[in-house]
C-alpha atoms as a PDB file:
ATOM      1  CA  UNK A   1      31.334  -3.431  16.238  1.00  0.00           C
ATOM      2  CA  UNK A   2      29.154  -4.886  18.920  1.00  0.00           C
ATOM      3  CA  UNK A   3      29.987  -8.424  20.494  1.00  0.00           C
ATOM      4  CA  UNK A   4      29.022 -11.339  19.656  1.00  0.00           C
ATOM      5  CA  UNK A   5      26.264 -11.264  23.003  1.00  0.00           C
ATOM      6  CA  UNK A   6      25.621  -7.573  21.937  1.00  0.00           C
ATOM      7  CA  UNK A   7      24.510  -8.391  18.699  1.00  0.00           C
ATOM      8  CA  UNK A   8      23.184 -11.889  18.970  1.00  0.00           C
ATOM      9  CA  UNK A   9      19.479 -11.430  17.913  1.00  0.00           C
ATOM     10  CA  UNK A  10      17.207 -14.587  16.834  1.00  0.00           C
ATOM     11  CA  UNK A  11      16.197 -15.359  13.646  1.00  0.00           C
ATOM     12  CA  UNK A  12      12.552 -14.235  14.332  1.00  0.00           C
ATOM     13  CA  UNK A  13      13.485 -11.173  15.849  1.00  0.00           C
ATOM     14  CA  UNK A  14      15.744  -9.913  12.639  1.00  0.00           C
ATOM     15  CA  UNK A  15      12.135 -11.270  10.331  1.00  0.00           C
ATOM     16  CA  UNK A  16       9.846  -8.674  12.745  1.00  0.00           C
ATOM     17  CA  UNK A  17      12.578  -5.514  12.628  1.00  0.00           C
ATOM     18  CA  UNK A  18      12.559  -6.275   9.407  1.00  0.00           C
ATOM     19  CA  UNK A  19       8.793  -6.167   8.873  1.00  0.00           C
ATOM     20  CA  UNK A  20       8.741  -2.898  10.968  1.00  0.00           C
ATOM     21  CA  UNK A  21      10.862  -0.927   9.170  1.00  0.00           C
ATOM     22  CA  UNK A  22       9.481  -2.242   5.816  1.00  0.00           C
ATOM     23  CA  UNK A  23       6.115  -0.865   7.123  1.00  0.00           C
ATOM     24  CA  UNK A  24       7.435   2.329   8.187  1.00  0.00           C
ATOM     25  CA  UNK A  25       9.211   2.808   5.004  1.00  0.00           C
ATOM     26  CA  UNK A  26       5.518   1.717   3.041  1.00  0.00           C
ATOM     27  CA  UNK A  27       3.761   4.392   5.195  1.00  0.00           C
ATOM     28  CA  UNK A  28       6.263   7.126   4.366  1.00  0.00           C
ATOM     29  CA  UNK A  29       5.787   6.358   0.731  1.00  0.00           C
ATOM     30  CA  UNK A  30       2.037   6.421   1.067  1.00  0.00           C
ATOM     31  CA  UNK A  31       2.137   9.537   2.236  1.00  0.00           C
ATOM     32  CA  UNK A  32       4.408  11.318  -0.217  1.00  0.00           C
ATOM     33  CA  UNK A  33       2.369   9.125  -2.616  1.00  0.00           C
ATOM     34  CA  UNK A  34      -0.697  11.448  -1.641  1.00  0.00           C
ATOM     35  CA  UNK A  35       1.347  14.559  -2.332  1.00  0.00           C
ATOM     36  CA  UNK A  36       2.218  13.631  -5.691  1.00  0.00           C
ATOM     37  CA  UNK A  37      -0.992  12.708  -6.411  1.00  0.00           C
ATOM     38  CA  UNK A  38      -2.500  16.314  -4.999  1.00  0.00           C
ATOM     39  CA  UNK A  39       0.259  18.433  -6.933  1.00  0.00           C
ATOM     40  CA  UNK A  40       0.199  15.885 -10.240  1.00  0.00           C
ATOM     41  CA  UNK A  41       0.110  18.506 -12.803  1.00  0.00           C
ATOM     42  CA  UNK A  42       2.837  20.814 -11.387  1.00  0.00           C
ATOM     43  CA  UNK A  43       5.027  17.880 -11.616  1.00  0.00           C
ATOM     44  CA  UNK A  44       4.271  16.467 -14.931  1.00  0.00           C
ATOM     45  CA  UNK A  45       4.355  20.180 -16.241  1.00  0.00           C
ATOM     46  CA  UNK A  46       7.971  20.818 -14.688  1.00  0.00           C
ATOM     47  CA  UNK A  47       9.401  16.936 -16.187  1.00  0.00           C
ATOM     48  CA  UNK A  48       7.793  17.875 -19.441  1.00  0.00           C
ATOM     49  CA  UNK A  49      10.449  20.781 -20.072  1.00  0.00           C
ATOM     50  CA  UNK A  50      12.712  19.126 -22.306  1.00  0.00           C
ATOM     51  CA  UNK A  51      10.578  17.800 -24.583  1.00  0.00           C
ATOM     52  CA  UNK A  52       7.773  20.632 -24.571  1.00  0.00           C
ATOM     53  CA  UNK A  53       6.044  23.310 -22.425  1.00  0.00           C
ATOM     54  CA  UNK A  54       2.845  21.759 -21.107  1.00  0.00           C
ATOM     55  CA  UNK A  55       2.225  24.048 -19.146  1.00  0.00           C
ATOM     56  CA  UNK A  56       1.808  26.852 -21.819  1.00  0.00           C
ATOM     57  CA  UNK A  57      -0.048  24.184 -24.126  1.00  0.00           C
ATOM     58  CA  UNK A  58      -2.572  24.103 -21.430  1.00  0.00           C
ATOM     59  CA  UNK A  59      -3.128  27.944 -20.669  1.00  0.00           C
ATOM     60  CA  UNK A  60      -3.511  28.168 -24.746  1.00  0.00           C
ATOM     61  CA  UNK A  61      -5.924  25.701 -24.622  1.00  0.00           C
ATOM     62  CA  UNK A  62      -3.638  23.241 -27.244  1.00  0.00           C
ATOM     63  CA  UNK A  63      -4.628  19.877 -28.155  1.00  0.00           C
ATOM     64  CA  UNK A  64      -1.563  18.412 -28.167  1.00  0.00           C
ATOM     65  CA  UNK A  65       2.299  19.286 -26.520  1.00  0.00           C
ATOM     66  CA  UNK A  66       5.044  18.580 -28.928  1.00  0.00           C
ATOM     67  CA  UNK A  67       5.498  14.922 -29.576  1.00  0.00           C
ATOM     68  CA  UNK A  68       3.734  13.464 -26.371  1.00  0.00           C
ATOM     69  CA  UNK A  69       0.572  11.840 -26.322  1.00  0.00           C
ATOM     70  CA  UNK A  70      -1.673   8.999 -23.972  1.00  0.00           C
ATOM     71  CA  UNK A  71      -3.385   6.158 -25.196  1.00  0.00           C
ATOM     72  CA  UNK A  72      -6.013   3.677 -23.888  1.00  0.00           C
ATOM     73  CA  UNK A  73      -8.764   4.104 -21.514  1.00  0.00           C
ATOM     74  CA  UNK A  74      -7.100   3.659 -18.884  1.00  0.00           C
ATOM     75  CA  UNK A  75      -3.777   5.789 -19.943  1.00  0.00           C
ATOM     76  CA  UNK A  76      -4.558   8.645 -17.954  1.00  0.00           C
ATOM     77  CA  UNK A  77      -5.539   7.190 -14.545  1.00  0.00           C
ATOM     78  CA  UNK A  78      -1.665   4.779 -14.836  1.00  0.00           C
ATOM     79  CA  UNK A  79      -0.164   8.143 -15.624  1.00  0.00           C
ATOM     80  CA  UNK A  80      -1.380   9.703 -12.859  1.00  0.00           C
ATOM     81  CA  UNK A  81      -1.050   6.918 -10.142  1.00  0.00           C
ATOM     82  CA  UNK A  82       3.173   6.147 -11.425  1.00  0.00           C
ATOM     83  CA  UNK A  83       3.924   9.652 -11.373  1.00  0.00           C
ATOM     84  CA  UNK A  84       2.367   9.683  -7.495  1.00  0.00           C
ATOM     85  CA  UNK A  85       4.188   6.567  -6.583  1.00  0.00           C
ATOM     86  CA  UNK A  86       7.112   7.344  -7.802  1.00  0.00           C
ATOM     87  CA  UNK A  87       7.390  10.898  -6.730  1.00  0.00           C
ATOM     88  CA  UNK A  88       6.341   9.668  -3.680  1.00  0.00           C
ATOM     89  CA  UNK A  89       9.436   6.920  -3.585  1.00  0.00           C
ATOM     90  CA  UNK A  90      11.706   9.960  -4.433  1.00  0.00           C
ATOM     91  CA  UNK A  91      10.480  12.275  -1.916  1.00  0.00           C
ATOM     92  CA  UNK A  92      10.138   9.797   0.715  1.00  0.00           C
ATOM     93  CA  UNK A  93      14.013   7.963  -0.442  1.00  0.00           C
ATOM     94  CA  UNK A  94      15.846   9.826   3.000  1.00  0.00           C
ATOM     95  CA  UNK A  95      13.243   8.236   5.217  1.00  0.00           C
ATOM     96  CA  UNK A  96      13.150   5.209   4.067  1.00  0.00           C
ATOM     97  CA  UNK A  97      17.193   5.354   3.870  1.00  0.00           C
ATOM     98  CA  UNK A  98      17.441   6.202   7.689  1.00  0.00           C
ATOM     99  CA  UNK A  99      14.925   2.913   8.221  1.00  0.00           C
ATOM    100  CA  UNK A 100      17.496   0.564   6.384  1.00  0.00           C
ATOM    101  CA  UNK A 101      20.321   2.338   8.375  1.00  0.00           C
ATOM    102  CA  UNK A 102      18.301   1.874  11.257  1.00  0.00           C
ATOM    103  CA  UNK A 103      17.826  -2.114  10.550  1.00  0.00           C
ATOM    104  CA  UNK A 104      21.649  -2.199  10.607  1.00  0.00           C
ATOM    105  CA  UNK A 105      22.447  -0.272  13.498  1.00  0.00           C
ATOM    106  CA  UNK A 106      21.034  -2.320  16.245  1.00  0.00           C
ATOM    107  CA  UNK A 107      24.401  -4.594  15.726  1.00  0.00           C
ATOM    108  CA  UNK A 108      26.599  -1.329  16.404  1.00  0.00           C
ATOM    109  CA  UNK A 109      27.744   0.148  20.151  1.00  0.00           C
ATOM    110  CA  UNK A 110      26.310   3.038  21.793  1.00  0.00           C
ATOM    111  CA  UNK A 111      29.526   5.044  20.402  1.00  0.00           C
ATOM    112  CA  UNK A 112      29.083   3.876  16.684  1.00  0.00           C
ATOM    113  CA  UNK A 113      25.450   4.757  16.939  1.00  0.00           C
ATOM    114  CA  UNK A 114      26.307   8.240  17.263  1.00  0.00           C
ATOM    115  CA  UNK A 115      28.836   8.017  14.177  1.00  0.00           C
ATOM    116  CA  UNK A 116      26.102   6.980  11.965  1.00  0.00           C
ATOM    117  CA  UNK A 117      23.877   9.953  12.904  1.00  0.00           C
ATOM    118  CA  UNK A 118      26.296  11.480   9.801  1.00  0.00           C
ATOM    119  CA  UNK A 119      24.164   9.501   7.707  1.00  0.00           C
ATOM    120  CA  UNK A 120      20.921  10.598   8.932  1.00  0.00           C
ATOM    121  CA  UNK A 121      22.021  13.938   8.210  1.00  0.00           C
ATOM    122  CA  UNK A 122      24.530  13.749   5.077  1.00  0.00           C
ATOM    123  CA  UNK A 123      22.159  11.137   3.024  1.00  0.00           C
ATOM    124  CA  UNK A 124      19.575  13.769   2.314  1.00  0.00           C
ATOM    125  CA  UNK A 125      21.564  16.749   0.783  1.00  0.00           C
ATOM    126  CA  UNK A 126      23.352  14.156  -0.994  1.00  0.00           C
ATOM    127  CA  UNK A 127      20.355  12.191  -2.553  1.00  0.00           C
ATOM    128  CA  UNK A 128      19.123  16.053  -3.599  1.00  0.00           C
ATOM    129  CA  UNK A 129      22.105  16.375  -5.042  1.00  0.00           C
ATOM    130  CA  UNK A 130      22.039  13.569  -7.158  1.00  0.00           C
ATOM    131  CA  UNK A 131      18.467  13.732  -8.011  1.00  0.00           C
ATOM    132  CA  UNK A 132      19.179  17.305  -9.097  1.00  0.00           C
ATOM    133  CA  UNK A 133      21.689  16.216 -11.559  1.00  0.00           C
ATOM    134  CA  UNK A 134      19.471  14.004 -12.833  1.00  0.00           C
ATOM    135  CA  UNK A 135      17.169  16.682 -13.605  1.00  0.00           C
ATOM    136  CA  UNK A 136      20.058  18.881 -15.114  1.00  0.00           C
ATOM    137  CA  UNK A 137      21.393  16.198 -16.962  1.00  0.00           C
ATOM    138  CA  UNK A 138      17.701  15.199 -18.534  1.00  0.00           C
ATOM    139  CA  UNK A 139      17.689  17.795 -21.426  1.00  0.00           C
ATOM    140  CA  UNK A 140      20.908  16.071 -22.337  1.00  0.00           C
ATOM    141  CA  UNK A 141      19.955  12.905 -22.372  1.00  0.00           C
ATOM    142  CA  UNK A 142      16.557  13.820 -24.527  1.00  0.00           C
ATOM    143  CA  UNK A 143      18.493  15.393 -27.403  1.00  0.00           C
ATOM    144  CA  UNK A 144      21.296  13.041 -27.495  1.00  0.00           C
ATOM    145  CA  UNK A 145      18.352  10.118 -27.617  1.00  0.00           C
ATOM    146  CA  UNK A 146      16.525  12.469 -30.259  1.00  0.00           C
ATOM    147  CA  UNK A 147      19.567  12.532 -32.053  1.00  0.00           C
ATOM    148  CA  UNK A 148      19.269   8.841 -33.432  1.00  0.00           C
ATOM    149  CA  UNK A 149      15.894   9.428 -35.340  1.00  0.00           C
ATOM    150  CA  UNK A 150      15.794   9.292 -38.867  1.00  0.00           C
ATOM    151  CA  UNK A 151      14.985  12.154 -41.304  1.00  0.00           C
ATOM    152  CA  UNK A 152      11.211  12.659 -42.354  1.00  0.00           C
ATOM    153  CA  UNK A 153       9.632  10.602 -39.389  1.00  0.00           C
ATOM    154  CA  UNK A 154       7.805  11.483 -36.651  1.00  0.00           C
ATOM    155  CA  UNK A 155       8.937  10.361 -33.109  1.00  0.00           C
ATOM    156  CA  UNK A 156       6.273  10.193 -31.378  1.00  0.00           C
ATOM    157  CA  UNK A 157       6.328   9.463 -27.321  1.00  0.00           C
ATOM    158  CA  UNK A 158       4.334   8.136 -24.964  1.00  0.00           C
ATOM    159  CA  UNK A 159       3.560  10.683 -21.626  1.00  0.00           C
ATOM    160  CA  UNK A 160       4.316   7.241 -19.080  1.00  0.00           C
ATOM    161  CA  UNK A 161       7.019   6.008 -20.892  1.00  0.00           C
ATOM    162  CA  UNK A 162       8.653   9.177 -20.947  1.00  0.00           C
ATOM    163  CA  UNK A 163       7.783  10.334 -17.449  1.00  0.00           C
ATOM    164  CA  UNK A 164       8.684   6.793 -16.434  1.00  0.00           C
ATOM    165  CA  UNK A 165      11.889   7.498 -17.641  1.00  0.00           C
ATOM    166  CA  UNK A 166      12.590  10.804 -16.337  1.00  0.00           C
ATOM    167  CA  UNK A 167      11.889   9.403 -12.832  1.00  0.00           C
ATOM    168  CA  UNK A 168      13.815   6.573 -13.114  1.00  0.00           C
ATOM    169  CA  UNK A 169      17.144   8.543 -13.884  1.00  0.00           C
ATOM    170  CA  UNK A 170      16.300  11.005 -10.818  1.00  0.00           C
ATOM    171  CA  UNK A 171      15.829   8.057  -8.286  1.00  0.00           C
ATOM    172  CA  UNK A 172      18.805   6.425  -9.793  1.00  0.00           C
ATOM    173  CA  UNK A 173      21.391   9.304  -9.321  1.00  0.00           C
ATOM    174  CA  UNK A 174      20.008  10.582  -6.118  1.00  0.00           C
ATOM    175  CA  UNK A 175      20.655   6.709  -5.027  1.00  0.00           C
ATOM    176  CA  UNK A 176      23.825   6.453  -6.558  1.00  0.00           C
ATOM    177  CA  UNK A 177      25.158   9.473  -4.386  1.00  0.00           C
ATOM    178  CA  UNK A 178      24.452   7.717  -1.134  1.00  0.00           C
ATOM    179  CA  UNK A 179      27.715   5.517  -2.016  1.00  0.00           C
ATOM    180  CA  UNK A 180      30.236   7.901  -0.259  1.00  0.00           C
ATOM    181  CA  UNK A 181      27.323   8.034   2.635  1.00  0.00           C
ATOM    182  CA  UNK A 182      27.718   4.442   2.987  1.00  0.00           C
ATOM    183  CA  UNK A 183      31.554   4.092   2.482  1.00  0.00           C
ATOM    184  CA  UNK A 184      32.189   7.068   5.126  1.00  0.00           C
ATOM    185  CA  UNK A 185      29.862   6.186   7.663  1.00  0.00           C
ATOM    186  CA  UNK A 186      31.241   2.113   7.491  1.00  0.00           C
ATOM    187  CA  UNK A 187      34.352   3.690   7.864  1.00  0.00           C
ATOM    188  CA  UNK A 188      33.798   5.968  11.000  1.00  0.00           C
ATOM    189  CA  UNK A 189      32.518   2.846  12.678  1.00  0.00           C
ATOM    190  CA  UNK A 190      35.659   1.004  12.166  1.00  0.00           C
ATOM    191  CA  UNK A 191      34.180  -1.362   9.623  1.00  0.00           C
ATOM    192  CA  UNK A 192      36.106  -0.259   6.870  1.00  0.00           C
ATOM    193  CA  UNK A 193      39.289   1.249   6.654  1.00  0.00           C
ATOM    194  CA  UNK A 194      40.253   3.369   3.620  1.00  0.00           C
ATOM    195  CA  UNK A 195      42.654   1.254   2.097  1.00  0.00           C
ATOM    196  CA  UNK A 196      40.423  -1.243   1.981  1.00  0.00           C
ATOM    197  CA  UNK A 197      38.245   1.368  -0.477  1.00  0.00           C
ATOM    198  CA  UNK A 198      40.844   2.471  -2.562  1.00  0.00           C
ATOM    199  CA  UNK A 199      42.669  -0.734  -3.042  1.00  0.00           C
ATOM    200  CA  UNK A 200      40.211  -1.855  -5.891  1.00  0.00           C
ATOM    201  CA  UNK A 201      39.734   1.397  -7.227  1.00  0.00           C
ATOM    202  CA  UNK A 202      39.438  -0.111 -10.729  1.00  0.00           C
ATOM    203  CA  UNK A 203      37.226  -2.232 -10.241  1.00  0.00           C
ATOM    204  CA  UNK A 204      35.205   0.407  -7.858  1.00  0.00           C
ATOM    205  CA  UNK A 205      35.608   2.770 -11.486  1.00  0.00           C
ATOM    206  CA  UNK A 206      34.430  -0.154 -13.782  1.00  0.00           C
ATOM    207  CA  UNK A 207      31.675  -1.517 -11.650  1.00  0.00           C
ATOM    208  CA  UNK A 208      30.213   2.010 -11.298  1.00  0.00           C
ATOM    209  CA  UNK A 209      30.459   2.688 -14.913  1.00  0.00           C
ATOM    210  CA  UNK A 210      28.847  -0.896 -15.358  1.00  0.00           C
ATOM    211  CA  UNK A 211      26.086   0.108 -12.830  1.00  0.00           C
ATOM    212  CA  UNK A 212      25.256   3.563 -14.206  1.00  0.00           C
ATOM    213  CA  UNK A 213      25.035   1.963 -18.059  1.00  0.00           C
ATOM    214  CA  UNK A 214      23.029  -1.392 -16.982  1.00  0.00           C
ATOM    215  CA  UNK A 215      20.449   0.628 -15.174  1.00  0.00           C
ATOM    216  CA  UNK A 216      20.075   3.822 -16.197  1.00  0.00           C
ATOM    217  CA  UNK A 217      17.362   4.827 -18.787  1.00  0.00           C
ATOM    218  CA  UNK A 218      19.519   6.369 -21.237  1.00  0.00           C
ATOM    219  CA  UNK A 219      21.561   4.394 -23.596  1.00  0.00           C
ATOM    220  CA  UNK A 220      24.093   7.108 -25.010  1.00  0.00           C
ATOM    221  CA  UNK A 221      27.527   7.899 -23.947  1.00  0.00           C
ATOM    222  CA  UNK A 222      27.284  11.472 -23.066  1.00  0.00           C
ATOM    223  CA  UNK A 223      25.200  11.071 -20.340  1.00  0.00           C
ATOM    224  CA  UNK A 224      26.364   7.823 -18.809  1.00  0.00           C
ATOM    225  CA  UNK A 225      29.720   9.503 -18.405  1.00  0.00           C
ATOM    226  CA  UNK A 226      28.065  12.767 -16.834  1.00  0.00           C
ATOM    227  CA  UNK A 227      26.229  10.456 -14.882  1.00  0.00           C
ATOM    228  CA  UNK A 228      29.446   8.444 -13.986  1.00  0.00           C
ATOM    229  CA  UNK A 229      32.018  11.161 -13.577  1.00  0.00           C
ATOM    230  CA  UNK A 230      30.435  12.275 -10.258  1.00  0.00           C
ATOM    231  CA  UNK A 231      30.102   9.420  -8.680  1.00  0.00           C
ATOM    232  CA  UNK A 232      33.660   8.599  -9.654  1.00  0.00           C
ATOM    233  CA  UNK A 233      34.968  11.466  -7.683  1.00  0.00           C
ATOM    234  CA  UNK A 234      32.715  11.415  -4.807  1.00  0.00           C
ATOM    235  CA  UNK A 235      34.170   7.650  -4.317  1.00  0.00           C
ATOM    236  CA  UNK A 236      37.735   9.135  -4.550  1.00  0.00           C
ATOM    237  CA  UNK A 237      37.150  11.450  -2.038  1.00  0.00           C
ATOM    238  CA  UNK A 238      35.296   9.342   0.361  1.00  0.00           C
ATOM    239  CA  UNK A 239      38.561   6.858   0.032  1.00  0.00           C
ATOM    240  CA  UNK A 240      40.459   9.971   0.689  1.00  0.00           C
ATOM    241  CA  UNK A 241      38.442  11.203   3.999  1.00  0.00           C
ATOM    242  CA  UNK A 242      38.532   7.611   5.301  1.00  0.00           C
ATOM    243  CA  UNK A 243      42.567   7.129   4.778  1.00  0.00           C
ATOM    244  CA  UNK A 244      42.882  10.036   7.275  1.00  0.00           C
ATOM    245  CA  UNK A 245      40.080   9.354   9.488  1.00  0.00           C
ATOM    246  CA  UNK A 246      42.416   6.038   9.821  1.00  0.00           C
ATOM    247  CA  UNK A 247      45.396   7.945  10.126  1.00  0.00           C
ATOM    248  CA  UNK A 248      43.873   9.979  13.332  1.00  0.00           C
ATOM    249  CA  UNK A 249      42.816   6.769  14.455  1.00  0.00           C
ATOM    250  CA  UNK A 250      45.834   4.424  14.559  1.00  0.00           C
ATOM    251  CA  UNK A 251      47.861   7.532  15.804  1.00  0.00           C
ATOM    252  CA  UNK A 252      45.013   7.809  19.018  1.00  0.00           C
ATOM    253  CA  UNK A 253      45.575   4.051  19.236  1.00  0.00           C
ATOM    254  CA  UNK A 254      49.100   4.706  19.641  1.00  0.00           C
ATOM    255  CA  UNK A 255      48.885   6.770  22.479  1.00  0.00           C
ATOM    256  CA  UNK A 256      46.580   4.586  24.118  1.00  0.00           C
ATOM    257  CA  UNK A 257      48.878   1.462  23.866  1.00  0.00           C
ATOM    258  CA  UNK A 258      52.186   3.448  24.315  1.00  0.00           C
ATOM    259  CA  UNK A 259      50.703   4.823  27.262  1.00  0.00           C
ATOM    260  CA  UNK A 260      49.244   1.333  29.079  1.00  0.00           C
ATOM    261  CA  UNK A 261      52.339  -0.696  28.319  1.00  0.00           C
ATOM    262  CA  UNK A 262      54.925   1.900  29.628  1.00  0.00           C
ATOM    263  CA  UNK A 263      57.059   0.724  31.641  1.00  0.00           C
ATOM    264  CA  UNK A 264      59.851   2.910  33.993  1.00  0.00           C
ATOM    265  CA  UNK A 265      63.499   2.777  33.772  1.00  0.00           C
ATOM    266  CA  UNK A 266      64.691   0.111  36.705  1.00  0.00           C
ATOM    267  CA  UNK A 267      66.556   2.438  39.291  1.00  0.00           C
ATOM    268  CA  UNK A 268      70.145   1.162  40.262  1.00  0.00           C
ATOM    269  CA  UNK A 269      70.469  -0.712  43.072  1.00  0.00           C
ATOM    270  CA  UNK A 270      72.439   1.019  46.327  1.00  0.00           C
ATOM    271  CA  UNK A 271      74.625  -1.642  47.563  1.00  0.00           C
END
């Protein structure tokens, strides 16, 4: 890490990075907000899947798509700006990522700066990734929620609550695969060291399994361990890298220490 000089920064100073890289991050949004207000229907017609195919209802001319259905006035203008925003939130998530990395790294040396260009480039794949599963796990989810309606009645569902829904479980596993981002890059910069990762690994299991079923949109089982399971290995494995990343280290360190304090053999005296 930086010293104390290095990284000394005034109060005001941390208040106006801040409010930079908030901006930044609200411009990026906007933006991606824009595309997913220009290709609205592709995406509502894609999340729709699981529950019905909109996008044959709508060739056929149907009035209605399975159990969906707006209400209100204003119903259809909300639908269409969440499903923007958040689209735009999801598409926008690695930018926005690199800007809170970014806020962070001006404490870091030259060297360590260079390490965390892995999380530039690993955190997108890996938030794909997890939104991705989302997406695969959705169809799950639906028919295990489905499951807990009663014979002979009609269960009817709201187009923003449901999209609403679907987004929030992408967002929330593409997020939740950032941990090993985080964990690795903390440890190539020598702020964590693996053991220090794996040491609680209960309470690293529980508190993910706690995380996934306090704020993910489904309620069932099934999908809050499919949801779980992942991240459960991913953090294994990052704990794993990082214990020989250490290794490597403190072996380097050896040799650097062995090598300074060496000292020759005194040569016998000639008397």
């Amino acid at each position: 890490m930086a010293s104390a000089t290095q990284a000394k920064m005034p109060l005001l100073d941390h208040f106006r990075e801040l409010r930079k890289r908030v901006l930044r991050s609200a411009i990026a949004v906007l933006v991606a907000f824009g595309g997913g207000w220009h290709f609205y229907n592709p995406i509502i017609t894609t999340l729709a899947k699981p529950v019905c195919d909109l996008k044959a209802a709508q060739q056929s001319g149907a009035a209605s798509c399975g159990a969906l259905y707006i209400s209100g006035v204003l119903g259809p203008l909300d639908l269409q700006i969440k499903v923007a925003l958040l689209a735009g939130v999801i598409v926008s998530a690695p930018f926005w990522l690199y800007q809170l990395w970014a806020f962070i790294a001006p404490a870091l040396h030259r060297k360590e700066k260079r390490t965390s260009i892995l999380f530039v480039v690993a955190a997108t794949p890996f938030f794909a990734i997890g939104a991705t599963l989302g997406y695969v796990i959705l169809p799950v989810a639906i028919k295990a929620l489905f499951g807990f309606t009663p014979n002979s009645i009609n269960n009817l569902i709201r187009f923003d609550d449901y999209l609403d829904f679907v987004l929030r479980l992408i967002l929330l596993v593409g997020l939740a695969f950032e941990l090993p981002i985080f964990l690795l890059t903390f440890n190539l910069i020598g702020f964590l060291r693996g053991k220090t990762i794996l040491r609680p690994w209960r309470i690293w299991v529980f508190g993910i399994f706690l995380v996934v079923a306090a704020f993910s949109p489904t309620a069932d089982p099934l999908s809050m361990v499919l949801l779980s399971a992942p991240l459960v290995v991913l953090y294994f494995m990052a704990g794993g890298i990082a214990l020989l990343v250490d290794k490597r280290r403190d072996r380097r360190a050896g040799k650097v220490e062995t090598g300074a304090t060496s000292i020759d053999a005194p040569a016998p005296i000639n008397e």
